[in-house]
Protein backbone atom coordinates (compact mmCIF):
# COMPACT_ATOMS: atom_id res chain seq x y z
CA UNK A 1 -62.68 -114.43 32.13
CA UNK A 2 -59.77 -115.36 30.43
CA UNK A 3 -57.91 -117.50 33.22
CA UNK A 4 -62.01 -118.93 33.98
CA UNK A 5 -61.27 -119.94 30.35
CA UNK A 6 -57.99 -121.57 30.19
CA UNK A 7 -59.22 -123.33 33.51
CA UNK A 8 -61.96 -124.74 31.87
CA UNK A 9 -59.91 -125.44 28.73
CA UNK A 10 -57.50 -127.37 30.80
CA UNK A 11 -60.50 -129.31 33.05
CA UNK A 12 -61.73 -130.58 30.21
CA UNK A 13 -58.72 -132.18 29.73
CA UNK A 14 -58.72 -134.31 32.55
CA UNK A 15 -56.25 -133.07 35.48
CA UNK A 16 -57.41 -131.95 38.34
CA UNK A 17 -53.63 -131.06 39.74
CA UNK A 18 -52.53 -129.51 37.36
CA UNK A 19 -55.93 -127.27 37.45
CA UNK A 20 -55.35 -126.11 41.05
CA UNK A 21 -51.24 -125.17 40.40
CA UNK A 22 -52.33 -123.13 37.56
CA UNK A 23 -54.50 -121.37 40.02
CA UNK A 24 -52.11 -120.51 42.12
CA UNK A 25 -49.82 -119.38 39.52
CA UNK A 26 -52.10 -116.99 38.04
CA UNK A 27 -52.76 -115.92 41.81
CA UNK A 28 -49.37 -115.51 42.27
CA UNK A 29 -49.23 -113.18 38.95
CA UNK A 30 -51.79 -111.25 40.23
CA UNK A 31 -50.10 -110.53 43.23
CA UNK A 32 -47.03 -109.79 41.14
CA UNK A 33 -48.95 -107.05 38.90
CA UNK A 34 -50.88 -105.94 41.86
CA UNK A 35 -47.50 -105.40 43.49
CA UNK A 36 -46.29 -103.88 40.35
CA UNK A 37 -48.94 -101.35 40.06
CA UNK A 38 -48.67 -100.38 43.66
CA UNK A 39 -45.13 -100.08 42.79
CA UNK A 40 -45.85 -98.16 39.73
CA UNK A 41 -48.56 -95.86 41.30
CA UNK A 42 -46.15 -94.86 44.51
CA UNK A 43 -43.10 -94.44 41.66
CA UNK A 44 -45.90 -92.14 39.68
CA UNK A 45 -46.62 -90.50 42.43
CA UNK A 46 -43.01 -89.84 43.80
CA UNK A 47 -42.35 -88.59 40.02
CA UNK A 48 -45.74 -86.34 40.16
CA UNK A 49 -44.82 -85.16 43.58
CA UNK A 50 -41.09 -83.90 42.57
CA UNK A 51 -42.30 -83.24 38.96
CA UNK A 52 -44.23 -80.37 40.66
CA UNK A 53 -41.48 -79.49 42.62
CA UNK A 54 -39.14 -79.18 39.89
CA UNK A 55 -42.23 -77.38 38.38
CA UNK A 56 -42.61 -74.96 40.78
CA UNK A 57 -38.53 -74.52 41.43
CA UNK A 58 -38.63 -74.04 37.32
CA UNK A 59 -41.44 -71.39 37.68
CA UNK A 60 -38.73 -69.66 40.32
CA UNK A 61 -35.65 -70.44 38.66
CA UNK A 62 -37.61 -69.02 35.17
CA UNK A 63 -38.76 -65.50 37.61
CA UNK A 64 -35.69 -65.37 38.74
CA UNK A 65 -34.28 -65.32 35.00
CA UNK A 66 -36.32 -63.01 33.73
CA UNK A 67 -35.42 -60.53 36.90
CA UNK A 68 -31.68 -61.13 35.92
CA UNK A 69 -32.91 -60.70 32.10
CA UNK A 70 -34.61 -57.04 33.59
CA UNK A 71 -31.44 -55.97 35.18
CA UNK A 72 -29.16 -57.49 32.26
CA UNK A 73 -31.46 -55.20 29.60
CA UNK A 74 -31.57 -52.02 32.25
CA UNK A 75 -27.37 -52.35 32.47
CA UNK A 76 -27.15 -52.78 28.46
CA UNK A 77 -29.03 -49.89 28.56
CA UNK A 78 -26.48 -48.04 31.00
CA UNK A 79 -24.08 -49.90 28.73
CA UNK A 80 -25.16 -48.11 26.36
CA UNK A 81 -25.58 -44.59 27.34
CA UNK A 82 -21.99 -44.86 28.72
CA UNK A 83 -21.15 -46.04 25.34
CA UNK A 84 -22.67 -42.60 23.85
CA UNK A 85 -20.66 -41.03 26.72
CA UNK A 86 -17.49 -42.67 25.81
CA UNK A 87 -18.38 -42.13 22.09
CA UNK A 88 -18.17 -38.58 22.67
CA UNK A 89 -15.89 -38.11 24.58
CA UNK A 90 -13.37 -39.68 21.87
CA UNK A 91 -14.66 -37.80 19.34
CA UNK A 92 -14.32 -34.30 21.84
CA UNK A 93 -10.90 -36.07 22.52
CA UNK A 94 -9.60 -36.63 18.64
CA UNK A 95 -10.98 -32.80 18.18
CA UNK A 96 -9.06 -31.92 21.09
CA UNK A 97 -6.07 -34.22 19.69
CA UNK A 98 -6.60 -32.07 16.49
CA UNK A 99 -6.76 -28.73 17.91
CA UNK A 100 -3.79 -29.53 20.14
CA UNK A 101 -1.93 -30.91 17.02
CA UNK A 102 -2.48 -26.92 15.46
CA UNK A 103 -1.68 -25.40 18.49
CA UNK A 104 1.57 -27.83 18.39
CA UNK A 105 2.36 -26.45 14.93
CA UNK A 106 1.31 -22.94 15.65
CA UNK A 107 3.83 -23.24 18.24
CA UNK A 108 6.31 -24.64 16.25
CA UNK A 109 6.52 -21.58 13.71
CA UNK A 110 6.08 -19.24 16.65
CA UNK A 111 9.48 -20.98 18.09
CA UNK A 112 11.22 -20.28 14.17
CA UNK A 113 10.28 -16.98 14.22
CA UNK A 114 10.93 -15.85 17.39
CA UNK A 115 14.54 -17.40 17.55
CA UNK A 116 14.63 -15.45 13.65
CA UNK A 117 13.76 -12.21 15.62
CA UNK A 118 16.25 -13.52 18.74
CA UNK A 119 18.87 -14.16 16.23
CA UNK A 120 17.87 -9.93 14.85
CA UNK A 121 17.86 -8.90 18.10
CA UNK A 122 21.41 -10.45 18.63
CA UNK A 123 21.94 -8.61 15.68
CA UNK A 124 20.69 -5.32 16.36
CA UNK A 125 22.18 -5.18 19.96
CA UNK A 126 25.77 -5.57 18.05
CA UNK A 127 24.68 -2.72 15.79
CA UNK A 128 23.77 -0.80 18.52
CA UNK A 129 27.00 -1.45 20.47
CA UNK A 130 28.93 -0.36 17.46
CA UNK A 131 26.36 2.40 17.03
CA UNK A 132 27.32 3.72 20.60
CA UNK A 133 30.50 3.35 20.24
CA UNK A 134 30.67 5.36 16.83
CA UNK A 135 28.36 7.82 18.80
CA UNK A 136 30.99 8.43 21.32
CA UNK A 137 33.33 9.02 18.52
CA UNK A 138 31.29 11.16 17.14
CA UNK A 139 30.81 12.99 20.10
CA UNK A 140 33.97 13.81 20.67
CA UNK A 141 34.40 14.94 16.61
CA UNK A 142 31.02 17.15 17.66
CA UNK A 143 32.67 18.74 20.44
CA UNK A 144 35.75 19.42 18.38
CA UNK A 145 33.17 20.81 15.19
CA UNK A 146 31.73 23.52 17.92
CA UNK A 147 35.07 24.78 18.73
CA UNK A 148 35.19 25.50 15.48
CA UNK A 149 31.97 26.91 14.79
CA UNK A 150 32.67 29.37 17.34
CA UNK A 151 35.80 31.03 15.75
CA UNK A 152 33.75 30.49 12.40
CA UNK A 153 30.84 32.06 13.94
CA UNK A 154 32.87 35.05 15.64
CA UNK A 155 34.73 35.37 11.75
CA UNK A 156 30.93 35.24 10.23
CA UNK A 157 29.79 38.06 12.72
CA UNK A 158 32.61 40.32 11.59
CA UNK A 159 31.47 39.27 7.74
CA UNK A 160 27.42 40.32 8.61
CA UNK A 161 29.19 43.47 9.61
CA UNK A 162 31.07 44.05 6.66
CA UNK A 163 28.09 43.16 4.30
CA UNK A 164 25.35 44.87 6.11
CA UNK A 165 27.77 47.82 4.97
CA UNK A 166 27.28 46.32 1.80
CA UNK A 167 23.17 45.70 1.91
CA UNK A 168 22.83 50.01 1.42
CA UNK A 169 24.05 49.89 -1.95
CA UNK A 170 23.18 46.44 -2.92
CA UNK A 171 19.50 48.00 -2.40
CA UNK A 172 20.55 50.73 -4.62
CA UNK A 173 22.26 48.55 -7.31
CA UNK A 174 18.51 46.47 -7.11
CA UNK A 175 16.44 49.66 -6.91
CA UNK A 176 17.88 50.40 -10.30
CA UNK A 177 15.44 48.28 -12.28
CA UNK A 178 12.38 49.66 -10.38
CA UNK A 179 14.01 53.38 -11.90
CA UNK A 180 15.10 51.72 -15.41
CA UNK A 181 11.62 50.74 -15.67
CA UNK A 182 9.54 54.19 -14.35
CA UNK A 183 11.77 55.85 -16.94
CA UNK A 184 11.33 53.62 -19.50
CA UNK A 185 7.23 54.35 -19.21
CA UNK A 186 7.41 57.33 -19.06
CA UNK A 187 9.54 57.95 -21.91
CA UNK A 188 7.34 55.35 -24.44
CA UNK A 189 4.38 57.03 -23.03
CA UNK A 190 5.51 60.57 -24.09
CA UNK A 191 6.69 59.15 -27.27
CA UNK A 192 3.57 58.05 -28.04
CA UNK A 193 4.12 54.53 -28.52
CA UNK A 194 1.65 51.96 -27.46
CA UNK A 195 4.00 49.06 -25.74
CA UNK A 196 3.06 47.28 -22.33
CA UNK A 197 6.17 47.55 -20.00
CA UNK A 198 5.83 44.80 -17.11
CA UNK A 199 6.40 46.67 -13.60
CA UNK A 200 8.52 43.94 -12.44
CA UNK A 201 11.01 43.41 -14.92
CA UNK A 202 10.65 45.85 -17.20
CA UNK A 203 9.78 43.51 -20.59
CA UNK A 204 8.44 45.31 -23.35
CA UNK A 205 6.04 43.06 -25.32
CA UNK A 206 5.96 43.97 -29.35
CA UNK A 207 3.21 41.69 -31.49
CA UNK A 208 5.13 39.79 -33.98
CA UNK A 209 2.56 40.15 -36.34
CA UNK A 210 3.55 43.79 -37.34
CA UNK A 211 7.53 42.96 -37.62
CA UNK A 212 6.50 39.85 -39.80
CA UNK A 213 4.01 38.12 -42.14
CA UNK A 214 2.93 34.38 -40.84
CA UNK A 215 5.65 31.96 -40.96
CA UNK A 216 7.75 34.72 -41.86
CA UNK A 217 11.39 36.19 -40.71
CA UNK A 218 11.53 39.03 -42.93
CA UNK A 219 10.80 42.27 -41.22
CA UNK A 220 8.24 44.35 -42.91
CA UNK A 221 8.06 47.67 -43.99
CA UNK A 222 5.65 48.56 -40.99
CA UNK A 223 8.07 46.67 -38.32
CA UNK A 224 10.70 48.75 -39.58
CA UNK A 225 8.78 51.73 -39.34
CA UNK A 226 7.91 51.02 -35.71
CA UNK A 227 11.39 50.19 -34.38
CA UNK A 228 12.45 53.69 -35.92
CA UNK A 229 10.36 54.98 -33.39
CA UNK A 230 10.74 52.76 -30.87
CA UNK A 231 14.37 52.02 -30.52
CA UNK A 232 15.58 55.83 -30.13
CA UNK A 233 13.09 56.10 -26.98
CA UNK A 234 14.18 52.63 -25.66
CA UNK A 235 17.88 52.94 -25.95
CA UNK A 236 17.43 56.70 -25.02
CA UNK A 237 16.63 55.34 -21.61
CA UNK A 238 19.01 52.40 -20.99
CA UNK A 239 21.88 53.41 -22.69
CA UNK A 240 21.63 56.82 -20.90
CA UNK A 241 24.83 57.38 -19.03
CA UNK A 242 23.04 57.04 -15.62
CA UNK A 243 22.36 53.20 -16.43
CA UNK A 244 24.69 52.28 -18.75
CA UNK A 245 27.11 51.26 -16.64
CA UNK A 246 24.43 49.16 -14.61
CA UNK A 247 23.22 47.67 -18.33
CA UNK A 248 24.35 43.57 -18.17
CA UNK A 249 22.16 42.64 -21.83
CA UNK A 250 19.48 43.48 -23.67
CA UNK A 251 17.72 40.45 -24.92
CA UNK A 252 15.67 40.21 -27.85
CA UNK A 253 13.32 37.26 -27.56
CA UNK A 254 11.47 35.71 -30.82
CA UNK A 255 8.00 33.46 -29.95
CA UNK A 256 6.01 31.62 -31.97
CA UNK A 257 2.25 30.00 -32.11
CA UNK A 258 2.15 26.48 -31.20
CA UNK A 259 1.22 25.74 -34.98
CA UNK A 260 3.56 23.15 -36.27
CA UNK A 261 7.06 20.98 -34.72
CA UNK A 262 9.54 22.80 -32.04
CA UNK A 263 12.50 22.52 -34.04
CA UNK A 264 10.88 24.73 -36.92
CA UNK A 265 9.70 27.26 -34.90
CA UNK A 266 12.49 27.23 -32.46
CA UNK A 267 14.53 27.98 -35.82
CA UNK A 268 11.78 30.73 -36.71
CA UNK A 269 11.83 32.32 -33.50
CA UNK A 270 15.69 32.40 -33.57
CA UNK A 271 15.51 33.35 -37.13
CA UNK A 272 12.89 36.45 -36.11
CA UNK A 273 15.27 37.41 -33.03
CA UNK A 274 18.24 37.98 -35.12
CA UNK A 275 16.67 39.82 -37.74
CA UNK A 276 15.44 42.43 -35.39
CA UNK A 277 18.71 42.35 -34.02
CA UNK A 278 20.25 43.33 -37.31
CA UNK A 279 17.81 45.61 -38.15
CA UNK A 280 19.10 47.75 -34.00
CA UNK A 281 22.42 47.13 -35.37
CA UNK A 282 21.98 49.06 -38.46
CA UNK A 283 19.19 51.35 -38.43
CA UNK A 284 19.94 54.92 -38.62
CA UNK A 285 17.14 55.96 -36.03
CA UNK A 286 19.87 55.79 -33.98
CA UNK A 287 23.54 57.13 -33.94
CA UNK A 288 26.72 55.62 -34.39
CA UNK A 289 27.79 55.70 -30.97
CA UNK A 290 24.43 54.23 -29.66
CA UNK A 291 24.79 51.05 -32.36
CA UNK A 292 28.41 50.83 -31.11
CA UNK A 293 26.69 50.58 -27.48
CA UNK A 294 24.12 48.29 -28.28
CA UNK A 295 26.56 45.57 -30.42
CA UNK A 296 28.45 44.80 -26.52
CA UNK A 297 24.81 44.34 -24.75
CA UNK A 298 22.23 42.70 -27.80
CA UNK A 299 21.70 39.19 -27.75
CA UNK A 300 18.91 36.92 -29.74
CA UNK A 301 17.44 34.34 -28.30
CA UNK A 302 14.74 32.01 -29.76
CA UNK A 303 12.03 30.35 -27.60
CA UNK A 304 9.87 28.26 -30.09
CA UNK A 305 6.36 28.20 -28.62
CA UNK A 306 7.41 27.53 -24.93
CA UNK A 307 6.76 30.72 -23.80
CA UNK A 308 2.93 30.91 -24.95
CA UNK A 309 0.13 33.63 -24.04
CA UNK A 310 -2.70 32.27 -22.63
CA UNK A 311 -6.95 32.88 -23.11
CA UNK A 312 -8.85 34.04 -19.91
CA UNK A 313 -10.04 30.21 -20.24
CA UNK A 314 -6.77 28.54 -20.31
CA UNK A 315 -6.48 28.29 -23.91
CA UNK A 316 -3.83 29.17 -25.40
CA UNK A 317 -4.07 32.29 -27.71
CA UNK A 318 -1.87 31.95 -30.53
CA UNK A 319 -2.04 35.42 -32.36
CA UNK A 320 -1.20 36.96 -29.51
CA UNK A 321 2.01 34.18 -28.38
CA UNK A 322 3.45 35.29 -31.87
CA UNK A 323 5.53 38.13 -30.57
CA UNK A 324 8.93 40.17 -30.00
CA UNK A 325 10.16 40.48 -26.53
CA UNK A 326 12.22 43.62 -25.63
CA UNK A 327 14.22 42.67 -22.34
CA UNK A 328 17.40 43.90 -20.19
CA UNK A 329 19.51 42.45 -17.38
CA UNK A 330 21.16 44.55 -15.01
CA UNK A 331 24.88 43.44 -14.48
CA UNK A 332 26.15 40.67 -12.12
CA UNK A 333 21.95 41.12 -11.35
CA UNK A 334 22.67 37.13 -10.55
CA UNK A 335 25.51 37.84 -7.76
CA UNK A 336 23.02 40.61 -6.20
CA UNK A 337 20.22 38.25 -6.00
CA UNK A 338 22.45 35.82 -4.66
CA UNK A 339 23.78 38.36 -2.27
CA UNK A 340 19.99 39.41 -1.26
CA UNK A 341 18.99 35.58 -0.50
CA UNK A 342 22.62 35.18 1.92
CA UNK A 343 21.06 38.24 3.85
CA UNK A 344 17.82 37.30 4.32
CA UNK A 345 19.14 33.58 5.36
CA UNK A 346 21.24 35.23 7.96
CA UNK A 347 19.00 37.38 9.28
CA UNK A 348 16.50 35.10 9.78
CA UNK A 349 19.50 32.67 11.31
């Protein structure tokens, strides 16, 4: 429509040549587009064609990623887990480093203290050398001591001999006290006197509370009267002419309560023990050669309130601790009992 136009347009102008070149001209451009198109729509289809190609090689290519993306994720996992792995292994491995870094120490003071004991052991192998070799000294000072002990023991033999000659009348000499005190009993008993003579010893026990008044050292009228009648029987017995002779002391012992301090009734006691001993010294209940007797053996002796006299229940009983003691001592009694305990360790050698 548009060239049937511009053809009429130019008609009506009056050239008819110039009409027919503008028909082929717009023939020509027809062919030209016509061409052009063709052109176009084999160029469009070339692109269409490879466009699906490239499509369908994307659509692999984009499979084949997301395969590779499968296998990249499934060896991250494995990545992974051998990460944990490896994780704890290190940490087993730094406890392990840890643990061997103890052990490493442990070690260590194990090492100071055994080359400490090596360096005591060095020690004690020295002392033991020296040890061995004093032993062999020793030995030899051993075997030279046994010579010896043999004379000594042949010389100690002959001794046994000469005191088992001895042990008859040491038994004797010791027997005496067992007769001292028989006597003595029987003599006190016969005199009527009430006194408690101990088997063993022969210690007469006298309550102090007749000789004196509490806190007292003067003797009283009814402590004199009963040492008139019990010295004559006492001394009648010991100094006797069959145990004179044997007679080492006669102690007069003084105790006291445990009422007040040990110094004042040690002095008391003392004080008590003398007075009785005055009163033997110069009492005429017995005769002049008896006091002259009794002057060489009578001693005092004080002994506060260590000596107490005890309850059934452990208590102490203190009328009864305030006493006068009446005691003798055979002589050289010390050297016999000596003498017994040398026997008695050789015979049981």
């Amino acid at each position: 429509m548009a060239r049937q136009s511009m053809h009429n347009r130019r008609a009506g102008r009056g050239s008819t040549s110039t009409g027919a070149s503008w028909i082929s001209y717009s023939d020509m451009m027809a062919a030209l587009v016509l061409m052009f198109v063709l052109i176009l729509s084999v160029a469009l289809h070339s692109y269409m064609t490879q466009l699906e190609q490239k499509s369908q090689e994307l659509d692999e290519q984009r499979s084949l990623v997301i395969a590779k993306e499968a296998e990249v994720n499934q060896i991250i996992i494995q990545l992974d887990e051998k990460q944990a792995v490896l994780d704890a292994q290190n940490v087993a491995l730094i406890l392990a480093q840890n643990d061997l870094t103890a052990a490493q120490e442990e070690l260590n003071k194990a090492q100071i203290i055994l080359t400490s004991q090596q360096s005591e052991l060095d020690k004690a192998n020295t002392a033991l050398a020296s040890r061995e070799q004093q032993l062999i000294i020793l030995q030899g000072e051993v075997a030279s001591k046994q010579l010896a002990l043999d004379a000594a023991t042949e010389v100690l033999n002959s001794q046994k001999e000469a005191m088992a000659a001895q042990a008859k009348k040491i038994d004797d000499i010791v027997g005496m006290r067992t007769q001292i005190v028989s006597d003595l009993s029987q003599t006190l008993s016969r005199s009527g006197l009430r006194a408690t003579v101990d088997p063993t010893n022969g210690d007469i026990v006298l309550e102090s509370a007749v000789f004196f008044a509490f806190n007292s050292s003067q003797l009283s009228p009814e402590g004199q009267a009963l040492l008139d009648r019990f010295l004559p029987a006492y001394m009648s017995v010991l100094l006797s002419p069959e145990y004179r002779d044997y007679l080492g002391e006669i102690i007069i012992e003084g105790h006291t309560d445990s009422v007040g301090e040990y110094m004042t009734n040690l002095e008391l006691s003392q004080a008590r023990a003398q007075t009785v001993v005055r009163y033997c010294l110069t009492t005429t209940a017995l005769n002049a050669r008896q006091r002259e007797l009794l002057r060489t053996l009578i001693v005092p002796k004080g002994k506060s309130y260590t000596d107490p006299v005890y309850n059934a229940d452990g208590t102490i009983n203190d009328e009864q601790s305030r006493r006068v003691e009446f005691k003798f001592s055979l002589r050289d009694s010390e050297m016999i009992t000596e003498m017994n305990r040398i026997l008695q360790n050789m015979e049981t050698e």
